[in-house]
N, C-alpha and C. Protein backbone atom coordinates (compact mmCIF):
# COMPACT_ATOMS: atom_id res chain seq x y z
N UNK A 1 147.61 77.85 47.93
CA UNK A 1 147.04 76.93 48.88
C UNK A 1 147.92 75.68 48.95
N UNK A 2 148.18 74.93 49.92
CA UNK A 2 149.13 73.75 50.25
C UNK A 2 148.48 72.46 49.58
N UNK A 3 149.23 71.87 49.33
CA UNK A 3 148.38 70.53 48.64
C UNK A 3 147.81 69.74 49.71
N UNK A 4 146.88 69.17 49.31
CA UNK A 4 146.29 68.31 50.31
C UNK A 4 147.15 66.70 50.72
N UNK A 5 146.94 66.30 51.86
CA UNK A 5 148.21 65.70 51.80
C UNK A 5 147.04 64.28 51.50
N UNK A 6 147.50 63.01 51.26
CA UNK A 6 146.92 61.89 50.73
C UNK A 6 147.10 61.11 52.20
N UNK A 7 145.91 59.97 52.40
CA UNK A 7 145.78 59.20 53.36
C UNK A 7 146.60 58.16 52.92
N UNK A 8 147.97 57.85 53.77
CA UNK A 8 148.80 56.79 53.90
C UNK A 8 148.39 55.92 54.95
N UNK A 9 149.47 54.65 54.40
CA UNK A 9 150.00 54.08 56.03
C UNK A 9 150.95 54.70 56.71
N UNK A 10 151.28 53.72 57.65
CA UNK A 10 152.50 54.44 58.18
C UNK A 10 153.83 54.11 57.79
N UNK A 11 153.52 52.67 56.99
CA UNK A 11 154.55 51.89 56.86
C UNK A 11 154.96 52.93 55.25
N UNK A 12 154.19 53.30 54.47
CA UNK A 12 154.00 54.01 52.88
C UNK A 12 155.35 55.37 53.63
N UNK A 13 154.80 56.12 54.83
CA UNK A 13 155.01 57.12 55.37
C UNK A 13 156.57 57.04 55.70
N UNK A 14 156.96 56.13 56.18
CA UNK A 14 158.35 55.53 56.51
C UNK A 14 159.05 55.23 55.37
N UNK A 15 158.74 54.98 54.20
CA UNK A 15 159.34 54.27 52.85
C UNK A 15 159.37 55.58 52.50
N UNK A 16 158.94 56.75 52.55
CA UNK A 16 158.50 57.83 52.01
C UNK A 16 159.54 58.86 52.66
N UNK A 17 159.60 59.08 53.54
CA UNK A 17 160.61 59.25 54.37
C UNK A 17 162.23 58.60 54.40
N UNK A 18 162.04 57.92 54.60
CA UNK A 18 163.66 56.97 54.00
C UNK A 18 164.60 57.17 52.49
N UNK A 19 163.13 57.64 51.83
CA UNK A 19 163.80 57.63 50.30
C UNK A 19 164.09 59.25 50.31
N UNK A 20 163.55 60.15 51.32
CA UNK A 20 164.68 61.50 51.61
C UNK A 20 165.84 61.67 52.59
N UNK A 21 165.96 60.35 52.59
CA UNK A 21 167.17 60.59 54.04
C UNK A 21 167.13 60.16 55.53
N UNK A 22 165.99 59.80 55.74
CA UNK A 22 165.67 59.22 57.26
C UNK A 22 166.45 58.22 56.82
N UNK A 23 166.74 58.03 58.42
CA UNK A 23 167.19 56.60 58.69
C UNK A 23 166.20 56.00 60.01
N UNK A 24 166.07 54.48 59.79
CA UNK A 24 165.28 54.30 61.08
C UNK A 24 166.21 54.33 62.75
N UNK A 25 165.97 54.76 63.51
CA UNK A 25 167.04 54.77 64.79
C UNK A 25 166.74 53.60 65.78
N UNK A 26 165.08 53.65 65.79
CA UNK A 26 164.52 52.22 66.90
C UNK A 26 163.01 52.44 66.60
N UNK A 27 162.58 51.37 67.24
CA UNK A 27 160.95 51.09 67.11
C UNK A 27 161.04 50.53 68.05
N UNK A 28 159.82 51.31 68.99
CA UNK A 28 159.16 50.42 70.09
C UNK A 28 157.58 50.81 70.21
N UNK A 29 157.18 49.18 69.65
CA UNK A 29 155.67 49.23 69.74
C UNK A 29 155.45 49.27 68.46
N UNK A 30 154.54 50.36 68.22
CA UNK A 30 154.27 50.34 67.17
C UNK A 30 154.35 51.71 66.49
N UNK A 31 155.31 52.23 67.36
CA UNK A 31 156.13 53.60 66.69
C UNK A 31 157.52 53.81 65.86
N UNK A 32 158.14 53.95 65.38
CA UNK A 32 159.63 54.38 64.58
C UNK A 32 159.47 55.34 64.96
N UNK A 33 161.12 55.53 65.30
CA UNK A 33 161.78 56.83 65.49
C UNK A 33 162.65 57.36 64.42
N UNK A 34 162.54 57.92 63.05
CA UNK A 34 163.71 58.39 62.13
C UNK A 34 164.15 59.63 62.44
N UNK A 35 165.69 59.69 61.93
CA UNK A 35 166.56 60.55 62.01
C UNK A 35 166.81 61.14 60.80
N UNK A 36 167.24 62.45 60.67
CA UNK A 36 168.35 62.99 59.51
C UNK A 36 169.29 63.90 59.90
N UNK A 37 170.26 63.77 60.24
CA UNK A 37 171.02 64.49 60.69
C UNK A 37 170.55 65.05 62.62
N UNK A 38 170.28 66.01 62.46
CA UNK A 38 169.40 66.92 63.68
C UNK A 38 168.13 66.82 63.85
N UNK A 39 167.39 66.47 62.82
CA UNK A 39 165.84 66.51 62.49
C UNK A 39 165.57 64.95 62.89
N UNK A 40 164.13 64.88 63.49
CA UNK A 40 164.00 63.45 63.70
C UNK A 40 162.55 63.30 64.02
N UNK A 41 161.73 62.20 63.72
CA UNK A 41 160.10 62.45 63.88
C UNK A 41 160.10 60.82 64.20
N UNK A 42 158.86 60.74 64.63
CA UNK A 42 158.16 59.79 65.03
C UNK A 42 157.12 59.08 64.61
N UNK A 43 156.84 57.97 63.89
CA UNK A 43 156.10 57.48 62.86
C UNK A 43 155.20 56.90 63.36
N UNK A 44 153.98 56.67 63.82
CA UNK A 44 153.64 55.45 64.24
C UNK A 44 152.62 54.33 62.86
N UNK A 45 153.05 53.33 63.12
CA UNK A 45 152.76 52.37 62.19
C UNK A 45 151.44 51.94 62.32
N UNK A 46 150.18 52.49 61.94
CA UNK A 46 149.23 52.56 61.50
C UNK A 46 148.98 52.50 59.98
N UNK A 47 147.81 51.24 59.96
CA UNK A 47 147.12 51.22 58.69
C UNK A 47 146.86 52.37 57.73
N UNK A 48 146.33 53.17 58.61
CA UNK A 48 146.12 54.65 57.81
C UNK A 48 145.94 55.93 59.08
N UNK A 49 147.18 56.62 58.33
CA UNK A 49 147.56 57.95 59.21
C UNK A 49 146.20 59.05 58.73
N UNK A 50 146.19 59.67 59.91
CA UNK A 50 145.16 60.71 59.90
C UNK A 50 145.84 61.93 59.20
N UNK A 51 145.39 62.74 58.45
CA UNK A 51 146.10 63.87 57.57
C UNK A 51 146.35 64.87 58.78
N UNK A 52 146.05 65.12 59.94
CA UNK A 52 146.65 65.81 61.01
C UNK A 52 147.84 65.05 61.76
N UNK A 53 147.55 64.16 61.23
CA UNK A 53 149.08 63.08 62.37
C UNK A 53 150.15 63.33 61.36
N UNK A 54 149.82 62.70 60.23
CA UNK A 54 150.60 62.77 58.77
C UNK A 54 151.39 64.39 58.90
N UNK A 55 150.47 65.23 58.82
CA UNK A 55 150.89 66.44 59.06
C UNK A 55 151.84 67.13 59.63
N UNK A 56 151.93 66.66 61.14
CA UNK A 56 153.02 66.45 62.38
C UNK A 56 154.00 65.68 61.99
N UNK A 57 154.02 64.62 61.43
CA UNK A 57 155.19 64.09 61.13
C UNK A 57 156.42 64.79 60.40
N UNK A 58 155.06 65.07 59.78
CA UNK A 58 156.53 66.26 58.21
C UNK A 58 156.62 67.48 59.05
N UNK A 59 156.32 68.35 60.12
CA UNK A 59 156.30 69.57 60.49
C UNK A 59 157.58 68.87 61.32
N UNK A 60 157.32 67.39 62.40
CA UNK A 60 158.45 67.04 63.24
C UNK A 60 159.88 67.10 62.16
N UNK A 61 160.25 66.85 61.17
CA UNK A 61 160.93 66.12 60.32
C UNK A 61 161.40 67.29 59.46
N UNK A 62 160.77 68.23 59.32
CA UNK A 62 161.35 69.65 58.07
C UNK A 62 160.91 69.08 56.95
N UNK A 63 159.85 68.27 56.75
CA UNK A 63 159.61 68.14 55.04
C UNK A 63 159.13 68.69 54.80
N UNK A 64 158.67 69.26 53.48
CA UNK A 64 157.30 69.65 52.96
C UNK A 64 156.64 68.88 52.44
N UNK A 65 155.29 69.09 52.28
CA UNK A 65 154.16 68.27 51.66
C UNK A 65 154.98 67.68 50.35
N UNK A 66 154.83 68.95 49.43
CA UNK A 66 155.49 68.88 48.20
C UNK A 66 156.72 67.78 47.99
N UNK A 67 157.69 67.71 48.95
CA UNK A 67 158.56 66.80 48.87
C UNK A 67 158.39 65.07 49.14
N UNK A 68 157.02 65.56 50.64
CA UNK A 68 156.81 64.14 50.96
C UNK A 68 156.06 63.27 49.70
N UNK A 69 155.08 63.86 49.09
CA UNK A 69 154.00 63.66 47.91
C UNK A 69 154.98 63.14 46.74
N UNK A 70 156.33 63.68 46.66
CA UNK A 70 157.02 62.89 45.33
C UNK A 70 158.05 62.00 45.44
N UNK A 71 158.17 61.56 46.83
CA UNK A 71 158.75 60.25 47.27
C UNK A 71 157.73 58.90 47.48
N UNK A 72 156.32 59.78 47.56
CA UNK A 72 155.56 58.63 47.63
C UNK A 72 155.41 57.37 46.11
C-alpha cells in the first residue's frame, strides 16, 4: 500500500522539492513553476495543500511519495 502522503504547505512542498533538484523557473500569483531537467510541476502556494493536489504535484514532477516524505 503507498504511504499516505502528510498535509503540507506549499511553501514546505517547494523546499521539499528543491532539496531533489527543482529549480524555481517563475511565480505568478500565487503559483511556482519548478523544473528538473524535462520534468516540471506547478506548486501553488497555499497554507495547506490538499493530499489530492499534493498528489498531482509529485505525479506532475516524477517523484515518489517515498522520496518526497524524506526531503521533507
Amino acid at each position: 500500500m503507498p504511504p499516505s502522503l502528510p498535509r503540507v504547505s506549499g511553501a514546505d512542498a517547494v523546499r521539499a522539492l528543491q532539496r531533489l533538484g527543482f529549480v524555481a523557473v517563475r511565480q505568478k500569483g500565487s503559483h511556482v513553476v519548478l523544473k528538473r531537467g524535462s520534468a516540471g510541476c506547478v506548486v501553488p502556494l497555499h497554507a495547506e495543500l490538499k493530499v489530492g493536489t499534493l498528489s498531482g504535484v509529485l505525479k506532475q514532477a516524477g517523484v515518489s511519495a517515498d522520496e518526497f516524505m524524506a526531503q521533507l
